[in-house]
Protein backbone atom coordinates (compact mmCIF):
# COMPACT_ATOMS: atom_id res chain seq x y z
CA UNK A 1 0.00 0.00 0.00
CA UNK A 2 1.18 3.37 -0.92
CA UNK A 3 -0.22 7.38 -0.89
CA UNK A 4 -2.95 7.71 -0.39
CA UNK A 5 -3.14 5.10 2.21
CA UNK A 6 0.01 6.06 3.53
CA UNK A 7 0.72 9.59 4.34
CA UNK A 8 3.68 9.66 7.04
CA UNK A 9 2.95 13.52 7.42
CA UNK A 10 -0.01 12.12 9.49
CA UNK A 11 1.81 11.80 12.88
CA UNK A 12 4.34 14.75 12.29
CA UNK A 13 0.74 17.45 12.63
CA UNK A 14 1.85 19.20 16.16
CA UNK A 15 4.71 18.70 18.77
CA UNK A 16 2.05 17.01 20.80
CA UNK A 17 1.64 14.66 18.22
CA UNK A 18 5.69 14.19 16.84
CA UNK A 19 6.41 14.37 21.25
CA UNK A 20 3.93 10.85 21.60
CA UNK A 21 5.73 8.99 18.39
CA UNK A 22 9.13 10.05 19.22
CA UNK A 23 11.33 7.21 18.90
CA UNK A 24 14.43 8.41 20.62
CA UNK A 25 14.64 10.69 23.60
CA UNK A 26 17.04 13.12 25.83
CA UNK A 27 16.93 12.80 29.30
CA UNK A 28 19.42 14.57 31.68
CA UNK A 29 20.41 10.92 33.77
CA UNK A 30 21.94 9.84 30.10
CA UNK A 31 24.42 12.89 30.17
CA UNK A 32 27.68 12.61 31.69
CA UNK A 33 29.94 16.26 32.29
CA UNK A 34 33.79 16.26 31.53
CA UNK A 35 35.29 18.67 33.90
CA UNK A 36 38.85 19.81 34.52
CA UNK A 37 40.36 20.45 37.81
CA UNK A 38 43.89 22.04 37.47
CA UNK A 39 46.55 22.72 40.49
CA UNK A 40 47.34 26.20 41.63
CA UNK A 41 44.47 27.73 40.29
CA UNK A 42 42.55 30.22 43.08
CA UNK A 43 39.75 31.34 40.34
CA UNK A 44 38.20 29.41 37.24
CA UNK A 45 40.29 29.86 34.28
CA UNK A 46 38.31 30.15 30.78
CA UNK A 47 39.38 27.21 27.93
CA UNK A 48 39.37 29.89 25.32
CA UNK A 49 39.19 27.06 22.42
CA UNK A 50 36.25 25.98 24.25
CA UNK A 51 34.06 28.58 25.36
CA UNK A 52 31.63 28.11 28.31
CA UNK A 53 34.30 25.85 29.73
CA UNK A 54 36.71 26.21 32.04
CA UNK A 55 39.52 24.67 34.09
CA UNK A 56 38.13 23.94 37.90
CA UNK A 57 39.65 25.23 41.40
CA UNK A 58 38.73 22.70 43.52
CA UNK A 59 35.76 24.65 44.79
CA UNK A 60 34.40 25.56 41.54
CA UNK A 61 34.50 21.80 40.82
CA UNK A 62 32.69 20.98 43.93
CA UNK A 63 29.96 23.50 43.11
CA UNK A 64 29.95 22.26 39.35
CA UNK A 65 29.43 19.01 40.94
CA UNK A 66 26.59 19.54 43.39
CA UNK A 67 24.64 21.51 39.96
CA UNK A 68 25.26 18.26 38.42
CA UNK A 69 23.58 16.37 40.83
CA UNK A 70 21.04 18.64 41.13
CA UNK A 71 20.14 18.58 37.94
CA UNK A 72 19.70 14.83 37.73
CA UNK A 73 22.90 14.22 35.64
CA UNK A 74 24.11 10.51 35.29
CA UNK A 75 27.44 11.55 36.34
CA UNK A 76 30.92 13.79 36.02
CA UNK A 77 34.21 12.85 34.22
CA UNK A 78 37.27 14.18 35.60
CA UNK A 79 40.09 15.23 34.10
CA UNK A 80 43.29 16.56 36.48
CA UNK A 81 45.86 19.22 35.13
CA UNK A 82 48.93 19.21 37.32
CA UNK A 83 51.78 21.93 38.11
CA UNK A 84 54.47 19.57 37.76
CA UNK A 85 55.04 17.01 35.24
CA UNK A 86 57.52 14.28 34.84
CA UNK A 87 58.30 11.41 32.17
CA UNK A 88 56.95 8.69 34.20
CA UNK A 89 53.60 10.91 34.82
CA UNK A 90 53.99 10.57 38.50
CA UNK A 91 51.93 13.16 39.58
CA UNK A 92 48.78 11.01 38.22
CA UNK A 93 49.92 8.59 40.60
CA UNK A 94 50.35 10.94 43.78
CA UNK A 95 47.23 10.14 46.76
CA UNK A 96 47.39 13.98 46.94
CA UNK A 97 47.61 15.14 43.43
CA UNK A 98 45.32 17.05 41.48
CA UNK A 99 42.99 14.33 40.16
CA UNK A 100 42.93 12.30 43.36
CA UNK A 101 42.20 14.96 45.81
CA UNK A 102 39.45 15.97 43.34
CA UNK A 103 37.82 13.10 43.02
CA UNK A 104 37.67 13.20 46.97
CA UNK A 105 35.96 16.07 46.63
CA UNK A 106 33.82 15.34 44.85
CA UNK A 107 32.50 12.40 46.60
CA UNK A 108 32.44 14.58 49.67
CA UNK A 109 30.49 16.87 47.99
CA UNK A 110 27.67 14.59 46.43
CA UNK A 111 28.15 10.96 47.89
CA UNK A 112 26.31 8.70 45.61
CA UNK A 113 24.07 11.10 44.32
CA UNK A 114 25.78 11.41 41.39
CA UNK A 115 28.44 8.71 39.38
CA UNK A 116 31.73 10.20 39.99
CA UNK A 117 34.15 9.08 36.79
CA UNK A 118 37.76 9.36 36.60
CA UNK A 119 39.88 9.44 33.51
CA UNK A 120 42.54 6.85 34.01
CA UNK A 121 45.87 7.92 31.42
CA UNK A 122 49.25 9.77 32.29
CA UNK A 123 48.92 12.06 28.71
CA UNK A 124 48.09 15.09 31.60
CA UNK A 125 50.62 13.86 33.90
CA UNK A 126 53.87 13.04 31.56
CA UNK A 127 55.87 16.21 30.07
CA UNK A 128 56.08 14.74 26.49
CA UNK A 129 52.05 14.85 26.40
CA UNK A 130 51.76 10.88 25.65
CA UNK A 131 49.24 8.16 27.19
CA UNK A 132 51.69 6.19 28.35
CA UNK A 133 55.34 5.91 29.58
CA UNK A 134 58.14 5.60 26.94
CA UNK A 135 61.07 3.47 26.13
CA UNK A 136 64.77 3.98 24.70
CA UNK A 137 63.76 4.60 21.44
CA UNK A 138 60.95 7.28 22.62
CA UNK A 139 57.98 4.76 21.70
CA UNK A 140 55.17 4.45 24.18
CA UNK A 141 55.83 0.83 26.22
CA UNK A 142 52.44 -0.62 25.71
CA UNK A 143 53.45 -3.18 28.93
CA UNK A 144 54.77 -1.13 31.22
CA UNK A 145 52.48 1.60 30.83
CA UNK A 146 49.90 -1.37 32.06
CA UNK A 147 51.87 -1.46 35.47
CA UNK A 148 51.12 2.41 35.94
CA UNK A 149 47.86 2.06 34.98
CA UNK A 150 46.99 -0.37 37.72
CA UNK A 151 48.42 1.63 40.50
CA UNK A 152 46.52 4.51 39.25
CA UNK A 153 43.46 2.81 39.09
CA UNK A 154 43.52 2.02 42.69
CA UNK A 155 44.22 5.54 43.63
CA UNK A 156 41.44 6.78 42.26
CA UNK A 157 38.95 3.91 43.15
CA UNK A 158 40.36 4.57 47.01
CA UNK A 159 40.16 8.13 46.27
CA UNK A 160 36.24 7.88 45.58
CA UNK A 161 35.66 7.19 42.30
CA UNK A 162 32.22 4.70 41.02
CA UNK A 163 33.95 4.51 38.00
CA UNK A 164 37.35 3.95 36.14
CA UNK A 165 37.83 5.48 32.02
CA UNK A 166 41.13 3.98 30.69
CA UNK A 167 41.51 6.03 28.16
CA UNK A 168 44.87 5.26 27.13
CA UNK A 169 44.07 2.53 23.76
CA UNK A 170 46.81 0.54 25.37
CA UNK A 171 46.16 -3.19 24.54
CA UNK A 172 45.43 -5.20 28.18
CA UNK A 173 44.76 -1.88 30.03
CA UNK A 174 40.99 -3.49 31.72
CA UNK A 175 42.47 -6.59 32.14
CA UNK A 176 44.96 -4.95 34.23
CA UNK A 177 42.92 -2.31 36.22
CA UNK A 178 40.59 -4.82 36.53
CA UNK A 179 43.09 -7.72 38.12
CA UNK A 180 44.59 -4.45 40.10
CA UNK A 181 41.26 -2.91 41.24
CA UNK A 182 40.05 -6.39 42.62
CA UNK A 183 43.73 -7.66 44.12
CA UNK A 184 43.58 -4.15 46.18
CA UNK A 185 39.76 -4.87 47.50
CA UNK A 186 37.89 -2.77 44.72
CA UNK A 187 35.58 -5.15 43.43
CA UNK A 188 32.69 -3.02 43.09
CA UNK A 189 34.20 -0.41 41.27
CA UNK A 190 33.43 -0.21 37.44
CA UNK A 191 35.09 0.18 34.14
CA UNK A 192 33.56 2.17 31.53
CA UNK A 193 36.33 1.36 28.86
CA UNK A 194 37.30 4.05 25.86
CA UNK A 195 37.03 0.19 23.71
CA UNK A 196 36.77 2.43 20.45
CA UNK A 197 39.12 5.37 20.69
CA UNK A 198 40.44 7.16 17.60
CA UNK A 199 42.98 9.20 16.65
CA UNK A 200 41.57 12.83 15.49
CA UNK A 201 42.33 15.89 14.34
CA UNK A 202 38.67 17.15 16.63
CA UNK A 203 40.72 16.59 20.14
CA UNK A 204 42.30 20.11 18.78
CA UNK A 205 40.49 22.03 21.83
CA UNK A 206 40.65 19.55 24.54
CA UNK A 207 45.07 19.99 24.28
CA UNK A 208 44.51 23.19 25.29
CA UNK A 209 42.01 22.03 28.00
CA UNK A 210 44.37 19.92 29.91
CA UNK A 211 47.56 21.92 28.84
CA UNK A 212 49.07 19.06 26.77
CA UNK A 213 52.95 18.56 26.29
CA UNK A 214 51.85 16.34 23.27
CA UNK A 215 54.64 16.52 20.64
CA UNK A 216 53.92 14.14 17.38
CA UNK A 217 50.52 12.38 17.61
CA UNK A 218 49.34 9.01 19.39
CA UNK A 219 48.32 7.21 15.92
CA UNK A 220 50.28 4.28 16.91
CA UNK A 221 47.72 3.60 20.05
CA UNK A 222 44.91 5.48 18.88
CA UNK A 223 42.82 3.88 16.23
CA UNK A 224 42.91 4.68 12.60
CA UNK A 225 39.80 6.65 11.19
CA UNK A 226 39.75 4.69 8.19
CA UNK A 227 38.88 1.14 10.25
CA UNK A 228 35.21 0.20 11.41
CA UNK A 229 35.66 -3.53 11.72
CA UNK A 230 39.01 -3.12 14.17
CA UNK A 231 36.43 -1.23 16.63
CA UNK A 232 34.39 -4.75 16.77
CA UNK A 233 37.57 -6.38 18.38
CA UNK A 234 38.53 -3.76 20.58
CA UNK A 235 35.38 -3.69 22.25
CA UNK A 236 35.44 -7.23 22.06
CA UNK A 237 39.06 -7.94 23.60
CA UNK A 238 37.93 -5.01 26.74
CA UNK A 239 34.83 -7.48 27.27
CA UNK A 240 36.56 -10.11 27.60
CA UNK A 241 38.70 -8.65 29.78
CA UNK A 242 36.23 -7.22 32.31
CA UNK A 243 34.90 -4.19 31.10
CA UNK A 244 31.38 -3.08 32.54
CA UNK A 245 30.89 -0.39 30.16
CA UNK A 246 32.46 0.69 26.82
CA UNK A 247 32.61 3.93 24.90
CA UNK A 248 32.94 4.89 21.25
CA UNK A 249 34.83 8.33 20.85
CA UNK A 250 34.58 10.83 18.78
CA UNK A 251 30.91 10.60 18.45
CA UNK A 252 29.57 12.68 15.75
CA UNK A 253 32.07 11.27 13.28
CA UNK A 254 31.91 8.25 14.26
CA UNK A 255 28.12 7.70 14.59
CA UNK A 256 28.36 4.39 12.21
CA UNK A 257 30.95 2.99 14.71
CA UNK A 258 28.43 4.12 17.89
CA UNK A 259 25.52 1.80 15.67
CA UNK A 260 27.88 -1.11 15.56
CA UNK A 261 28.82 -1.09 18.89
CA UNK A 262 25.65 -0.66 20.06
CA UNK A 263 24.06 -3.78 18.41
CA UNK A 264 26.62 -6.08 19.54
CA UNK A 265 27.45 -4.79 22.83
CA UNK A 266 25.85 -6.97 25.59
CA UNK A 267 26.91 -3.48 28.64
CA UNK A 268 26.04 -0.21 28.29
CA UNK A 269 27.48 1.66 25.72
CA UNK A 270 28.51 5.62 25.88
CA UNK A 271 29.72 7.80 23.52
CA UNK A 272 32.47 11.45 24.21
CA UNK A 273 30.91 14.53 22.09
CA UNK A 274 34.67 15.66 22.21
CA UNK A 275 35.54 19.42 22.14
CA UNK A 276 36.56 19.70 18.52
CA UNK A 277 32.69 19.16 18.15
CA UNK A 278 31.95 20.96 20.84
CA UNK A 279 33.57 23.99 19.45
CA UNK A 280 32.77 23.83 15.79
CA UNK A 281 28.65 23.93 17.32
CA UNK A 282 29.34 26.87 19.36
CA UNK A 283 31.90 28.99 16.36
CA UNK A 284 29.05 28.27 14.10
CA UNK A 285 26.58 29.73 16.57
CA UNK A 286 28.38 33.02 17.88
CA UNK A 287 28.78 33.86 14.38
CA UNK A 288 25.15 33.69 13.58
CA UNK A 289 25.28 30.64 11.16
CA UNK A 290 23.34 28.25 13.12
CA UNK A 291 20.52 28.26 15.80
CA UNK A 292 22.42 27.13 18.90
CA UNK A 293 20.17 25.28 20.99
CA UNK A 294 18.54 23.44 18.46
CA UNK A 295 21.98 22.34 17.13
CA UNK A 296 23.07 21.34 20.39
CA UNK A 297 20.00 19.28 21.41
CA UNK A 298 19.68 17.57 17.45
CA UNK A 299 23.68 16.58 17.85
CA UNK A 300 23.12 14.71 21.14
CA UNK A 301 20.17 13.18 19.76
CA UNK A 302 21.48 12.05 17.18
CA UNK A 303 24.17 10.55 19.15
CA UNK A 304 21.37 8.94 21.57
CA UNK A 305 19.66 8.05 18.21
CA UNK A 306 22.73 5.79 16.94
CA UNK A 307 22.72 4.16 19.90
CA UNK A 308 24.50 5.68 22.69
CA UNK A 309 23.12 5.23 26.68
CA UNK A 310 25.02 7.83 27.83
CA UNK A 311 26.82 10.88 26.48
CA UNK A 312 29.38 12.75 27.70
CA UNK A 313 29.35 16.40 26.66
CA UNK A 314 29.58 19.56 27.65
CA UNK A 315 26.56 20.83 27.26
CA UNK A 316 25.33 18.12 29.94
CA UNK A 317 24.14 20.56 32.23
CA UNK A 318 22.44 23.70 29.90
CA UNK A 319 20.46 20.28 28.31
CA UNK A 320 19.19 19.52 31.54
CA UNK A 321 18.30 22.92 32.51
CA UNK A 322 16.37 22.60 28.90
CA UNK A 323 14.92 19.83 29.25
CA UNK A 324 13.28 20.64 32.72
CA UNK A 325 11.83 23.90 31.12
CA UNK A 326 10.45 21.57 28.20
């Protein structure tokens, strides 16, 4: 049967009517905020590659925080930017450092009213900007970066943090935090695994976010745009290994990899709206081109719509203040 019969226009007549068929939906306890607490800092200092943002005092981040949870937010992502950096990206590693003490902070501040999220990699901690520690030749050690890993993981888990994000692409890294998480007494702490993790040119803004020392690139850890099928067995391989959760990032340009994942992935799946797309939305909108909030909310939609659970982004809190006003 065709037109006449069939006239899709039907159920698209008034937002009542396009509200009841909607397929896909935003709700603020799918959003997850990335925020960045950085050492030394006595007022909020502005990411000016990503505006709206900022780099946290340890108050601010507490306040930021309690919004969050006010706002019915799934949960926070943290990010530390230390003073002092070293090869070995000790500082990452430190009970006291930046990251650690604000996760504690955190926790103090909202308990288990919100998911508290660290992001477990030494690229903020180590002074030549990479995820991992290097060898003689000045190539990321894939194994002994694992052995950091695992001792940071259990600083941060004892430090507060629900959940772990190795974000690091280094092969073995949940089998790892996951043998070193439980060996320690953390059994109940999670692992939302970066499984799919590219390399891409959109991180641009977040570099500046955590002051990266990055010389080069990290395509020799970070997968290879061009590759949809290799995504399949590295969320695979971090299932096997333990994962609870895994995450497909970039999202918007990688929305077909976010559909496979999705409809093979047995946990939750979320997905990082990075800053490079984060700041392309909000250049486009400041200089009149597009209508800001509806870009926002379509993008994360469309994110939710390929088949995302959760999505970190930026915007996490202005949606929810949205969507409670909707």
């Amino acid at each position: 049967m065709s037109f006449p019969q069939h006239r899709p226009r039907r159920l698209r007549q008034n937002p009542a009517l396009r509200r009841l068929v909607a397929e896909t939906r935003l709700h603020p306890a799918e959003l997850i905020l990335p925020a960045f607490v950085r050492e030394g800092l006595t007022e909020p200092q502005p990411i000016q590659a990503m505006p709206g943002v900022v780099q946290h005092t340890t108050d601010t981040l507490r306040r930021a925080a309690a919004e969050a949870a006010e706002l019915g937010l799934g949960g926070i992502m943290l990010f530390g930017v230390p003073e002092e950096r070293d090869a070995e990206g000790s500082a990452g590693l430190d009970p006291d450092g930046v990251l650690n003490a604000g996760i504690r902070a955190v926790r103090e501040e909202v308990g288990d009213s919100l998911v508290v999220m660290s992001d477990v990699c030494l690229d903020e901690f180590t002074d030549h900007g990479h995820c991992g520690v290097l060898d003689a030749q000045g190539r990321v050690d894939n194994d002994a970066t694992l052995e950091v890993y695992g001792r940071m993981a259990v600083a941060q888990a004892e430090a507060g943090a629900h959940v772990l994000g190795p974000s690091g692409m280094m092969d073995g890294q949940v089998a790892v935090i996951r043998q070193a998480l439980d060996a320690a007494g953390h059994q109940d702490v999670s692992i939302l695994a970066y499984a799919a993790k590219y390399a891409s040119a959109f991180y641009g803004p977040f570099r500046e976010a955590v002051d990266s020392q990055l010389q080069g690139d990290r395509r020799t850890y970070q997968m290879d745009a061009a590759n949809r099928r290799e995504a399949l067995l590295e969320v695979e391989l971090d299932l096997e290994e333990g994962a609870d959760m895994v995450m497909v990032k970039p999202a918007m340009s990688y929305l077909d990899i976010l559909a496979d994942v999705a409809a093979m992935s047995p946990v939750p799946v979320a997905a990082y709206q990075i800053s490079g797309e984060y700041s392309m939305i909000e250049a486009a909108a400041a200089n009149g081109w597009i209508d800001r909030k509806a870009s926002i909310l379509e993008s994360v939609l469309g994110i939710r719509r390929a088949g995302a659970n959760m999505v970190l982004t930026y915007w996490a809190p202005e949606i929810a203040r949205w969507l409670a006003e909707d």
